[in-house]
N, C-alpha and C. Protein backbone atom coordinates (compact mmCIF):
# COMPACT_ATOMS: atom_id res chain seq x y z
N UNK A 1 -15.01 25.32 -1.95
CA UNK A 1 -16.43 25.09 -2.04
C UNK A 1 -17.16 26.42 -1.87
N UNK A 2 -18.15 26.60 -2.45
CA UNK A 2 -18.99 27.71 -2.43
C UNK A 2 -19.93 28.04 -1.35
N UNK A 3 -20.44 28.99 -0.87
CA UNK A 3 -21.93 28.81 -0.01
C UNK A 3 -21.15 28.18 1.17
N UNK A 4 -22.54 27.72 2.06
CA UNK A 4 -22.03 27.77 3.48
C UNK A 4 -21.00 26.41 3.67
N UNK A 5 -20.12 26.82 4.57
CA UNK A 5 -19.27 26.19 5.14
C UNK A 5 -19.88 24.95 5.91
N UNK A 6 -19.09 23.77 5.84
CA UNK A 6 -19.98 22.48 6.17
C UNK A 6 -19.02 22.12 7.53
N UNK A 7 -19.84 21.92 9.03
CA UNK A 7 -19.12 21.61 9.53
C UNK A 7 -18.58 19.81 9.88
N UNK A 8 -17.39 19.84 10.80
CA UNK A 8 -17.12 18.43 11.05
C UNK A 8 -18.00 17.40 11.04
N UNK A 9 -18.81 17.94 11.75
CA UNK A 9 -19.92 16.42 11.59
C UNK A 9 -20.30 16.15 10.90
N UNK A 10 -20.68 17.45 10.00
CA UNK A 10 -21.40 16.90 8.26
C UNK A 10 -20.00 16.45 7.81
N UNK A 11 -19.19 16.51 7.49
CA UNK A 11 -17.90 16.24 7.02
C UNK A 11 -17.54 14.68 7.04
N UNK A 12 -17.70 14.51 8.53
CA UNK A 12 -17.63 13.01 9.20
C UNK A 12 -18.71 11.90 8.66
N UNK A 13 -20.19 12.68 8.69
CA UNK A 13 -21.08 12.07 8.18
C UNK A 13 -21.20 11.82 6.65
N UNK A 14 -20.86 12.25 5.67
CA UNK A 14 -20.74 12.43 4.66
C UNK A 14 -19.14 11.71 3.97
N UNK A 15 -18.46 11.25 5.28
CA UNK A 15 -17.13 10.73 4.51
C UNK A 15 -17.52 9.01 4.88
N UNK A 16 -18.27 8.76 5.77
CA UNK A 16 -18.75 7.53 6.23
C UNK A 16 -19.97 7.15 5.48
N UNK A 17 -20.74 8.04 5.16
CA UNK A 17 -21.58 7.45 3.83
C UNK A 17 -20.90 6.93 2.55
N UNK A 18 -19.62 7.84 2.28
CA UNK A 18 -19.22 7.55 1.08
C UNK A 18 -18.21 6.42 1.32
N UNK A 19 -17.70 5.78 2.29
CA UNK A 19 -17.00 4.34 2.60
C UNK A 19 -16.90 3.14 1.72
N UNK A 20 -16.58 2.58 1.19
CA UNK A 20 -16.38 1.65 0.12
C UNK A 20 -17.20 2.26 -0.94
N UNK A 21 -17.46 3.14 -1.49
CA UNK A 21 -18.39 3.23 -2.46
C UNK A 21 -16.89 3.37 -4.17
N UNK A 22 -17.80 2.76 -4.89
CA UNK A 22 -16.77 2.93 -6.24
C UNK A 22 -17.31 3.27 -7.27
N UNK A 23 -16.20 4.03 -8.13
CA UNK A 23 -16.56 4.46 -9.44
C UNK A 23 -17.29 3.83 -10.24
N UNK A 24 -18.01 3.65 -10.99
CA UNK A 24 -18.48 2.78 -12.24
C UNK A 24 -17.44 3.06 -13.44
N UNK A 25 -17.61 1.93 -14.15
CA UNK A 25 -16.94 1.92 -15.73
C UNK A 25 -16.58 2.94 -16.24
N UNK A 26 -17.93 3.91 -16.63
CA UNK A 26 -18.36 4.53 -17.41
C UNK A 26 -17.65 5.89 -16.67
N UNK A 27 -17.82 5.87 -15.24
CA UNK A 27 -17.24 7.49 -14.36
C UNK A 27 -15.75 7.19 -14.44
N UNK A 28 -15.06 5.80 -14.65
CA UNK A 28 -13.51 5.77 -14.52
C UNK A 28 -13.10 6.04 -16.14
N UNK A 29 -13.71 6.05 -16.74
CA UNK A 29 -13.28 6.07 -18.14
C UNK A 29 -13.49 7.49 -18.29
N UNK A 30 -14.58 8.44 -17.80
CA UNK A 30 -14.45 9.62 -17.90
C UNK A 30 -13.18 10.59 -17.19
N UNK A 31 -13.20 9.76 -16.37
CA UNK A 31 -12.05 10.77 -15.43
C UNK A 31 -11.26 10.37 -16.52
N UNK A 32 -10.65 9.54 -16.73
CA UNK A 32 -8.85 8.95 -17.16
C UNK A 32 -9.25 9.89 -18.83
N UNK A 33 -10.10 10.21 -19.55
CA UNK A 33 -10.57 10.94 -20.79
C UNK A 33 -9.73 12.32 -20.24
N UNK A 34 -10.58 12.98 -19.07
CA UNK A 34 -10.42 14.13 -18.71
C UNK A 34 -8.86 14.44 -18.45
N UNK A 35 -8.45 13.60 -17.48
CA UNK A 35 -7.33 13.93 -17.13
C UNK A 35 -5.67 13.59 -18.22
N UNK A 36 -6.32 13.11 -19.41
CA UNK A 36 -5.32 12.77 -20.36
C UNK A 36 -4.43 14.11 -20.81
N UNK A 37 -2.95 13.96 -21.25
CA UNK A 37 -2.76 15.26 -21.95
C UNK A 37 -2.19 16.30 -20.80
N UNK A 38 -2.80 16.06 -19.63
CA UNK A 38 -2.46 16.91 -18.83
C UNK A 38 -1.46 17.33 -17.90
N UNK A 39 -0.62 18.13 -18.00
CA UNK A 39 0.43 18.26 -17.34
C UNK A 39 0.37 18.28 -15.86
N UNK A 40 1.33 17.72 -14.98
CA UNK A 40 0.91 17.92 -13.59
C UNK A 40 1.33 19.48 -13.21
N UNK A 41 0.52 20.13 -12.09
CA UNK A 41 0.76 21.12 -12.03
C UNK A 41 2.39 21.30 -11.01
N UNK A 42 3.02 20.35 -10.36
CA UNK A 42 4.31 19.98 -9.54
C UNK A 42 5.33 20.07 -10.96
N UNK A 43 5.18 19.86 -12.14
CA UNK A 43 6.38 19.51 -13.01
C UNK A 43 7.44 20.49 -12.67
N UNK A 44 8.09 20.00 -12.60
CA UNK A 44 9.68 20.99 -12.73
C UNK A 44 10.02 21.92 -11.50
N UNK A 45 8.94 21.41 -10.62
CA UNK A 45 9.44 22.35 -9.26
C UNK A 45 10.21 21.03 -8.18
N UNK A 46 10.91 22.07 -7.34
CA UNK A 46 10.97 20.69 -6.15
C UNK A 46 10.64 21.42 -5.06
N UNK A 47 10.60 20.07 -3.87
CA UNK A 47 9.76 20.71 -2.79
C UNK A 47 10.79 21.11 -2.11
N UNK A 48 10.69 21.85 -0.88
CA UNK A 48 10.98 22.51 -0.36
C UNK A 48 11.87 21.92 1.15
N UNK A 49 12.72 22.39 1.49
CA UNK A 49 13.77 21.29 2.44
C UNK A 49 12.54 21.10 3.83
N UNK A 50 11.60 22.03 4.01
CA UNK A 50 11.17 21.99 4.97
C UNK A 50 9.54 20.61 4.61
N UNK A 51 9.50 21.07 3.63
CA UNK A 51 8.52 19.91 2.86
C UNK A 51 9.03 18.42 3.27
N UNK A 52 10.14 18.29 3.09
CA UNK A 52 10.70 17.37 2.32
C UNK A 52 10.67 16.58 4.26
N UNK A 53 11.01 17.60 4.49
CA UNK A 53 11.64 17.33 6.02
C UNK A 53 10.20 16.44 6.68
N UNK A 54 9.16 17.23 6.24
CA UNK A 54 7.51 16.61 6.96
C UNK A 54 6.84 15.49 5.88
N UNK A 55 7.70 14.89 5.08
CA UNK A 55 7.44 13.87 4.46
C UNK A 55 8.23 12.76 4.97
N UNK A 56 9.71 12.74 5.20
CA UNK A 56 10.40 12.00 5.89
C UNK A 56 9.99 11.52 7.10
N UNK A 57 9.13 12.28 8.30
CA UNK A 57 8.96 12.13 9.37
C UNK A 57 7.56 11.07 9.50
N UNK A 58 6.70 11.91 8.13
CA UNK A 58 5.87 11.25 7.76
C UNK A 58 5.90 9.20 7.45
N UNK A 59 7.04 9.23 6.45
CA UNK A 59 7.47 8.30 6.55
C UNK A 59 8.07 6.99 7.48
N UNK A 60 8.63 7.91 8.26
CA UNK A 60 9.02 7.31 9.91
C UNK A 60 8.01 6.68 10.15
N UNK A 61 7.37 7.70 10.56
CA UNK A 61 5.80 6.99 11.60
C UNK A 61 5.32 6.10 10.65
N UNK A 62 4.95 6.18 9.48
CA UNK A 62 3.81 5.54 8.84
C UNK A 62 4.78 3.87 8.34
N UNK A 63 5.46 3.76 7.96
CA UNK A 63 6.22 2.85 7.14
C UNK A 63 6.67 2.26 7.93
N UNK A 64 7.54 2.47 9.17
CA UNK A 64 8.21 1.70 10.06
C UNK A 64 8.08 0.64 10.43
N UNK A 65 6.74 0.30 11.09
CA UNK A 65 6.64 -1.26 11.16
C UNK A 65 7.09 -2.25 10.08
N UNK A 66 7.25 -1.46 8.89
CA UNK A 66 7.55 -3.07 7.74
C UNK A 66 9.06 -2.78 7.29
N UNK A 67 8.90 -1.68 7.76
CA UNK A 67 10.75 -1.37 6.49
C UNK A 67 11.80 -1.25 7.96
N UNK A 68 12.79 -2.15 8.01
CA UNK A 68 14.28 -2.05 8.98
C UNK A 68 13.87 -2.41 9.90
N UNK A 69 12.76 -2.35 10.79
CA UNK A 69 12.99 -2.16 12.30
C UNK A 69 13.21 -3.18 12.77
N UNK A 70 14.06 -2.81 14.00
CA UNK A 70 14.85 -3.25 14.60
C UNK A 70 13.98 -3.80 16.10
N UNK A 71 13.29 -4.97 16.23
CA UNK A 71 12.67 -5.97 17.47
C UNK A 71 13.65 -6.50 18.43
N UNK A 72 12.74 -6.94 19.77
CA UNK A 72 13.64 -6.87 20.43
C UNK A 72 13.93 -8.66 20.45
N UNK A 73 14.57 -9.07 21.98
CA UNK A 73 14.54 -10.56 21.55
C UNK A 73 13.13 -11.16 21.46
N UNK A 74 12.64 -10.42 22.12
CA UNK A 74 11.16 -11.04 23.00
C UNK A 74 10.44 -11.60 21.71
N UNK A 75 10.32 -10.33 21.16
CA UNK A 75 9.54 -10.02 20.31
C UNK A 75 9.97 -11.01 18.81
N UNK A 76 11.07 -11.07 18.76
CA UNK A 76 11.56 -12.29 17.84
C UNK A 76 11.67 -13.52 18.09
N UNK A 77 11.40 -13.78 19.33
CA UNK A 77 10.92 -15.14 19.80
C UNK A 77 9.63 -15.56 19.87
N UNK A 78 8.80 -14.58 20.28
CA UNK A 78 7.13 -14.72 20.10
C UNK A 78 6.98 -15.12 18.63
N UNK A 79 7.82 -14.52 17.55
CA UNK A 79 7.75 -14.35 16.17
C UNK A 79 7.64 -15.46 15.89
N UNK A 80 8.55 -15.90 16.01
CA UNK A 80 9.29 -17.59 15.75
C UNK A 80 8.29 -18.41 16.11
N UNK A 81 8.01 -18.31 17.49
CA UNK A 81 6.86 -19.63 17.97
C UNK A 81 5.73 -19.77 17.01
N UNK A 82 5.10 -18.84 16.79
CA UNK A 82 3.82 -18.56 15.94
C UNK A 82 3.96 -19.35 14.65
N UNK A 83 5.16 -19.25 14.18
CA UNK A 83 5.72 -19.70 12.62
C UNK A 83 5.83 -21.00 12.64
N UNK A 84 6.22 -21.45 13.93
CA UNK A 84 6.97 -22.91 13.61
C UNK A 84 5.27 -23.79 14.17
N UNK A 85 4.23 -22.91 14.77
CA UNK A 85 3.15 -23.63 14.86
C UNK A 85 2.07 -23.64 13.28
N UNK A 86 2.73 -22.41 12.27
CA UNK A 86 1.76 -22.51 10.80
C UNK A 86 2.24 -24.00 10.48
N UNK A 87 1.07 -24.85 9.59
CA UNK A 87 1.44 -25.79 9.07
C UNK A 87 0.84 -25.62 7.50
N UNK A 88 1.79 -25.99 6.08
CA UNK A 88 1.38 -26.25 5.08
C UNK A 88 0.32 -26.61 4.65
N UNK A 89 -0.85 -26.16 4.04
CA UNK A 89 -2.14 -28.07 4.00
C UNK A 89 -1.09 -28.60 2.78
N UNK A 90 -1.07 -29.71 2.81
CA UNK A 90 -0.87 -30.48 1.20
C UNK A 90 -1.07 -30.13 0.03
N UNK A 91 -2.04 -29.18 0.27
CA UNK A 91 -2.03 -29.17 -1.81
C UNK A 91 -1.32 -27.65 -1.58
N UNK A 92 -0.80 -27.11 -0.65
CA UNK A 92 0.23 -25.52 -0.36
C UNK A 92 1.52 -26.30 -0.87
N UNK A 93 1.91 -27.44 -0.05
CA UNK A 93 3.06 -28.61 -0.36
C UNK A 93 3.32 -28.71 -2.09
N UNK A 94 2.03 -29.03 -2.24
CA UNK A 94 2.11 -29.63 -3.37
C UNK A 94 2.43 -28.38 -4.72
N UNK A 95 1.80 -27.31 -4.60
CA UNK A 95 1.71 -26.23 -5.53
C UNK A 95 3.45 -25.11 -5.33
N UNK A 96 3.62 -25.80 -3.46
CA UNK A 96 5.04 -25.14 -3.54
C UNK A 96 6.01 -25.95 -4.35
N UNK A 97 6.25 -27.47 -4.06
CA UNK A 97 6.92 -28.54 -4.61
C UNK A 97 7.01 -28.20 -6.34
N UNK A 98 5.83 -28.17 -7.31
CA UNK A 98 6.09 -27.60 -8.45
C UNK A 98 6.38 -26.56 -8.83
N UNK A 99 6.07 -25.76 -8.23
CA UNK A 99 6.77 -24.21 -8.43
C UNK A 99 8.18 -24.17 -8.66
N UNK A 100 8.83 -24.77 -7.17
CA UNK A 100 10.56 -24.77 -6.68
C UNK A 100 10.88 -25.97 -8.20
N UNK A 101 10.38 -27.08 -8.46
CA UNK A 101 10.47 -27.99 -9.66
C UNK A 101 10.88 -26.92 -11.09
N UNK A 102 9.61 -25.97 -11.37
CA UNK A 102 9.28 -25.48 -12.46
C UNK A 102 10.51 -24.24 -12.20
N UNK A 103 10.98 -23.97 -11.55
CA UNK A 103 11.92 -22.79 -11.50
C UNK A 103 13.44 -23.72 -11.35
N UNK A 104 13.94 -24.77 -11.42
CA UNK A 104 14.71 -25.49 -11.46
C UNK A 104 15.22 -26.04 -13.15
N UNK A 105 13.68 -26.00 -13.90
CA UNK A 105 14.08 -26.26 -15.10
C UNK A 105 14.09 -25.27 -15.70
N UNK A 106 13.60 -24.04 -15.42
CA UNK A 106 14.42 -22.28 -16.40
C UNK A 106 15.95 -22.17 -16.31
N UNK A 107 15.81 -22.48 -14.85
CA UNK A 107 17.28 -22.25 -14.79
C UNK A 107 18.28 -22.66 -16.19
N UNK A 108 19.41 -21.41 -16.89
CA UNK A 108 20.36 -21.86 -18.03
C UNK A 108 21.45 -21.93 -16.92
N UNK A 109 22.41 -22.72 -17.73
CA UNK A 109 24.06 -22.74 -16.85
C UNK A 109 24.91 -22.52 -18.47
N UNK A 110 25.90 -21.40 -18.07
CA UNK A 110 26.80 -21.56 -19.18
C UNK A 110 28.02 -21.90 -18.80
C-alpha cells in the first residue's frame, strides 16, 4: 500500500465494516474475466520442507477436531446420550424410508 501506514485499529475497524459484505454479479464476473488465462505465480515450484513443516502443524491445530481424534470414554458417552435423545419428525422418517427404498431399486446384481 502506498502513503501512510494504517494502524491496527484502523485495520480492525475497517475489517469489521467489511463483515459479510459480497461481491455483486457484475464485480464477480469481472474478477473471474481478469483472472482468466492466468498462470499461477506457485506453478512448478514446491514449497519448502520448512513450509511444508508450518502447514502440517497448521493442520494439526486447525482440522483436528473432525479428522481421527481420538475421545475419551467420557466424552463418547456424553456423545451417545445426546443421540439416542434426537428424535426423527415423520416426514425425516418418511423422506429417509424413500430414499433407502429408491437406492434399493438402482441397485444391479450380476
Amino acid at each position: 500500500m502506498k502513503g501512510k501506514k494504517r494502524s491496527k485499529e484502523t485495520k480492525r475497524k475497517i475489517s469489521l465494516a467489511n463483515r459479510g459484505r459480497k461481491h455483486t454479479e457484475e464485480a464477480r464476473r469481472k474478477m473471474s474475466e481478469a483472472h482468466k488465462g492466468k498462470v499461477s505465480p506457485f506453478k512448478g515450484k514446491k514449497q519448502s520442507k520448512e513450509a511444508r513443516r508450518k502447514m502440517v502443524e497448521s493442520w494439526k491445530r486447525n482440522f483436528s477436531y473432525r479428522v481421527g481424534r481420538i475421545r475419551s470414554e467420557e466424552s463418547r458417552r456424553k456423545m451417545s446420550d445426546v443421540a439416542k435423545k434426537r428424535k426423527h419428525s415423520e416426514e425425516t422418517k418418511r423422506k429417509m424410508s424413500e430414499a433407502h427404498k429408491a437406492s434399493w431399486k438402482r441397485k444391479t446384481w450380476s
